[in-house]
N, C-alpha and C. Protein backbone atom coordinates (compact mmCIF):
# COMPACT_ATOMS: atom_id res chain seq x y z
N UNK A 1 -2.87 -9.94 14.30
CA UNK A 1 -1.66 -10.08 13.51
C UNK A 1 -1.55 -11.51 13.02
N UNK A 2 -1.26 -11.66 12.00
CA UNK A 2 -1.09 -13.22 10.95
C UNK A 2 0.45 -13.32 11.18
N UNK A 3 0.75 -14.97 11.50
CA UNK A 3 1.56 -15.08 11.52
C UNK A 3 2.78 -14.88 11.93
N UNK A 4 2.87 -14.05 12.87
CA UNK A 4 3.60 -13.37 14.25
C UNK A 4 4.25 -12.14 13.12
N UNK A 5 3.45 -12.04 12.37
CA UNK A 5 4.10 -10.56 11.53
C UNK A 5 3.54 -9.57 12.03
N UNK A 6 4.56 -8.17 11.99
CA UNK A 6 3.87 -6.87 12.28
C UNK A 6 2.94 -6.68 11.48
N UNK A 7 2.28 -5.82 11.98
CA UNK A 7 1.08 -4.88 10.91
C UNK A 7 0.05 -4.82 11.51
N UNK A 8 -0.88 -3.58 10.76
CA UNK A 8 -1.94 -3.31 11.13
C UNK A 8 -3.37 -4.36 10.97
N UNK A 9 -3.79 -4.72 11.95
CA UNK A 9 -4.85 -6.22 11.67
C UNK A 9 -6.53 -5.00 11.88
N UNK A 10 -6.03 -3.83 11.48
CA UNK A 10 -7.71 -3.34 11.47
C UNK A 10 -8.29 -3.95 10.15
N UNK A 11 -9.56 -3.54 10.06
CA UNK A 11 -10.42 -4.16 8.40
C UNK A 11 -11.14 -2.32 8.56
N UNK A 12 -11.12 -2.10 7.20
CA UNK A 12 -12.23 -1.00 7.22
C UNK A 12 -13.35 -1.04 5.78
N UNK A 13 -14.33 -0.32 6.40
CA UNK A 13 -15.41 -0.40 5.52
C UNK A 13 -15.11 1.25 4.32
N UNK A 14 -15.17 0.92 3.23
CA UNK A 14 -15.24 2.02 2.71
C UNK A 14 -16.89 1.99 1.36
N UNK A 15 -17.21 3.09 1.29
CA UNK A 15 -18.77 2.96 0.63
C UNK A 15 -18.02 3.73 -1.02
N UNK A 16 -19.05 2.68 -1.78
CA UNK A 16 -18.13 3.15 -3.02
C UNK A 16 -18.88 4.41 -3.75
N UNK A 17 -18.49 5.07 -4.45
CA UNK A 17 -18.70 6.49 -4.91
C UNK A 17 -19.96 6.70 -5.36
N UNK A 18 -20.60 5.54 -6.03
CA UNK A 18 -22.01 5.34 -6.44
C UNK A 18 -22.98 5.29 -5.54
N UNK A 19 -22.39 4.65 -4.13
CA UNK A 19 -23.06 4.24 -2.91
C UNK A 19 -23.37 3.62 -3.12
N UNK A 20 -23.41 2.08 -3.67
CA UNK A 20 -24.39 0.86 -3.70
C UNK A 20 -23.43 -0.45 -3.52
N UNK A 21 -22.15 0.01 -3.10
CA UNK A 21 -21.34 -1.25 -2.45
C UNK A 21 -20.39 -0.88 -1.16
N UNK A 22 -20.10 -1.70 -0.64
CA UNK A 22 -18.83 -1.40 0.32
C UNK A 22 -17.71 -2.45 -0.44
N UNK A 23 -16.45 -1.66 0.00
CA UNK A 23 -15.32 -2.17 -0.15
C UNK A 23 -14.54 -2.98 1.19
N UNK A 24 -14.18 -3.61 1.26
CA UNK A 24 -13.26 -4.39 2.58
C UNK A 24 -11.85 -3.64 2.40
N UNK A 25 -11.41 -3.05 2.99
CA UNK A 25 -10.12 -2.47 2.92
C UNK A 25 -9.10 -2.79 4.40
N UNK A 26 -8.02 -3.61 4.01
CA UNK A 26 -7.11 -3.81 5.23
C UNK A 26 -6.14 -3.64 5.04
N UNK A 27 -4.72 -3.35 5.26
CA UNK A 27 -3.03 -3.22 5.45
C UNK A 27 -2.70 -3.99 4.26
N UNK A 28 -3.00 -5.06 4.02
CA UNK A 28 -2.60 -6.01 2.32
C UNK A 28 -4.06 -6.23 1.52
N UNK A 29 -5.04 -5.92 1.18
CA UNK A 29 -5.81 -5.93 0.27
C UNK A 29 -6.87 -4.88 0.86
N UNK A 30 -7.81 -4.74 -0.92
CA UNK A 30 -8.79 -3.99 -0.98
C UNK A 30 -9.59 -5.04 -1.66
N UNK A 31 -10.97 -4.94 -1.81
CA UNK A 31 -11.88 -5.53 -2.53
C UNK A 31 -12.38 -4.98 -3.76
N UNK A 32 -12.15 -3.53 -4.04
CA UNK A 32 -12.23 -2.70 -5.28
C UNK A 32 -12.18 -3.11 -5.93
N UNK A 33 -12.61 -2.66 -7.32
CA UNK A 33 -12.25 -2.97 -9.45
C UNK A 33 -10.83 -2.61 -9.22
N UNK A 34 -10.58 -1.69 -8.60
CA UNK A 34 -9.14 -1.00 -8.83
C UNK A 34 -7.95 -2.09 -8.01
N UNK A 35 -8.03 -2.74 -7.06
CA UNK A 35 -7.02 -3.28 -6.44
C UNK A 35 -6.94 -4.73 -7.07
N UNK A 36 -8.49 -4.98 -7.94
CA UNK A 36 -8.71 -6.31 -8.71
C UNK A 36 -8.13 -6.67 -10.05
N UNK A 37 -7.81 -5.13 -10.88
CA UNK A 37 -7.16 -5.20 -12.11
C UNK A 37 -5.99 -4.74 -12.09
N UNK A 38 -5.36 -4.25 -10.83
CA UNK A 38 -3.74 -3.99 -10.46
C UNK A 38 -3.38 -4.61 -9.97
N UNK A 39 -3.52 -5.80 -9.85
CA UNK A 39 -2.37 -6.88 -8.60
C UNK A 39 -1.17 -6.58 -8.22
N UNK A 40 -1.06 -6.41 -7.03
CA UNK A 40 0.59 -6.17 -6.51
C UNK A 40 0.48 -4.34 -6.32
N UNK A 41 -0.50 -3.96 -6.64
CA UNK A 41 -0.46 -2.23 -6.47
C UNK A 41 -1.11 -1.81 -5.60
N UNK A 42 -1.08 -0.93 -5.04
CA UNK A 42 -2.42 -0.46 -3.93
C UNK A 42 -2.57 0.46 -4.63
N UNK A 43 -4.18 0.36 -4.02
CA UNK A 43 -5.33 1.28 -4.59
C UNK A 43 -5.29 2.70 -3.68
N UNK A 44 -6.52 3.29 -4.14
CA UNK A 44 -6.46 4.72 -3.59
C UNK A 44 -6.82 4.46 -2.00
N UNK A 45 -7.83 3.38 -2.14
CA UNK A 45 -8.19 3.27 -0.35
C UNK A 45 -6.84 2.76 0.47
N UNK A 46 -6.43 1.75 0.23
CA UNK A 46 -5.74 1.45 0.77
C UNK A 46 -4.33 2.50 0.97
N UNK A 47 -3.84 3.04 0.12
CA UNK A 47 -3.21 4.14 0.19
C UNK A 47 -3.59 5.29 1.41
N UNK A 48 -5.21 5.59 1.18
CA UNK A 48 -5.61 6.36 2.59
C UNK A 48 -6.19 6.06 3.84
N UNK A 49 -6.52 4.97 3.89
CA UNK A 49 -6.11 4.14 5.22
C UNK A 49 -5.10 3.44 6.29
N UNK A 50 -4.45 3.16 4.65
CA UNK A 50 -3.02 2.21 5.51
C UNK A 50 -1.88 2.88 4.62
N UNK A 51 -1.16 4.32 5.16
CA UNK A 51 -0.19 5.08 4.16
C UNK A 51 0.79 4.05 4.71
N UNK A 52 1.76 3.86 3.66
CA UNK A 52 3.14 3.84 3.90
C UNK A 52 3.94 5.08 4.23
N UNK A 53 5.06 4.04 5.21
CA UNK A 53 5.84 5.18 5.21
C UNK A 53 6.83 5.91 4.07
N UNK A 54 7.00 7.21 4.18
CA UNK A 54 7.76 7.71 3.27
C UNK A 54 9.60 7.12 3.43
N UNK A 55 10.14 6.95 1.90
CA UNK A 55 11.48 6.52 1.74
C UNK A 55 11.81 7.94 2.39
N UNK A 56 13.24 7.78 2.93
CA UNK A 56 14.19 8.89 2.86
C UNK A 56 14.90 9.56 1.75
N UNK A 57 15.24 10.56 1.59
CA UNK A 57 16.04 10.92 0.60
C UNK A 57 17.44 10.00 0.44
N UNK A 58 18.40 9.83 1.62
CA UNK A 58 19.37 9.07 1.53
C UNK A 58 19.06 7.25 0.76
N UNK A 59 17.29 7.02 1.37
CA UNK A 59 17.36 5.46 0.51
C UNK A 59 17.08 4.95 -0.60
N UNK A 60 16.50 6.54 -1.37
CA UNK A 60 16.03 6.62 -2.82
C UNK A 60 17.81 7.37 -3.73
N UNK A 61 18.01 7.77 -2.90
CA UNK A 61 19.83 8.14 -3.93
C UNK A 61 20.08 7.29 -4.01
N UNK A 62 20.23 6.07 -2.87
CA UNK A 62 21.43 4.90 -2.97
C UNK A 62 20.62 3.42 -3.91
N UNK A 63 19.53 3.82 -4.49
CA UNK A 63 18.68 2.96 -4.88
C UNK A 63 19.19 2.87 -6.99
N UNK A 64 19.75 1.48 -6.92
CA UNK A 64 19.90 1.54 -8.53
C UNK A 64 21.13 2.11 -9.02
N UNK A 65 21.76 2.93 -7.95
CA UNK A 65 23.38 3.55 -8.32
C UNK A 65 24.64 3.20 -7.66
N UNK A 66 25.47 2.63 -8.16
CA UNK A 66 26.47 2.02 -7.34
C UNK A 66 27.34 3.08 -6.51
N UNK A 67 28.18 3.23 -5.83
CA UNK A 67 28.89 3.71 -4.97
C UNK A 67 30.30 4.09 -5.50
N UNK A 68 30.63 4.07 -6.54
CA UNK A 68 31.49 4.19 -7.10
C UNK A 68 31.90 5.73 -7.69
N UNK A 69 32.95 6.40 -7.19
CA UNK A 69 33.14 7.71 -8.00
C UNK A 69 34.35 8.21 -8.54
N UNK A 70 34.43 7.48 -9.54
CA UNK A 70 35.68 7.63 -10.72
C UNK A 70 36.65 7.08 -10.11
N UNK A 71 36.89 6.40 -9.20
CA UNK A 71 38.17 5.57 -8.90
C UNK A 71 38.78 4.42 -9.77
């Protein structure tokens, strides 16, 4: 763990589709084309290695809409 932060400190190897590279894949980066020309996005590996957890329904309603109802 970096920095007394939570998270997952595994590294994984993933082999790329062509087979003639490996990727470095960990909890905050990939080494991919794909995680290299999306900055700030996760890629497909990282997505299936390190899922996030799913929002709730209650934290995606209250997201962007105020609380307000015709008062």
């Amino acid at each position: 763990m970096e920095n007394g932060q939570k998270g997952d400190s595994r590294l994984v190897l993933v082999l790329s589709n062509k087979k003639d590279a490996y990727y470095t894949v960990t909890s905050r980066a990939c080494s991919c084309p794909a995680a290299t020309y999306n900055p700030g996005k996760s890629c497909k590996h990282s997505r299936k290695y390190f899922p996030q957890p799913k929002k709730s329904g209650v934290e995606l309603e209250g997201r962007g809409r105020s609380d307000h109802r015709g008062e």
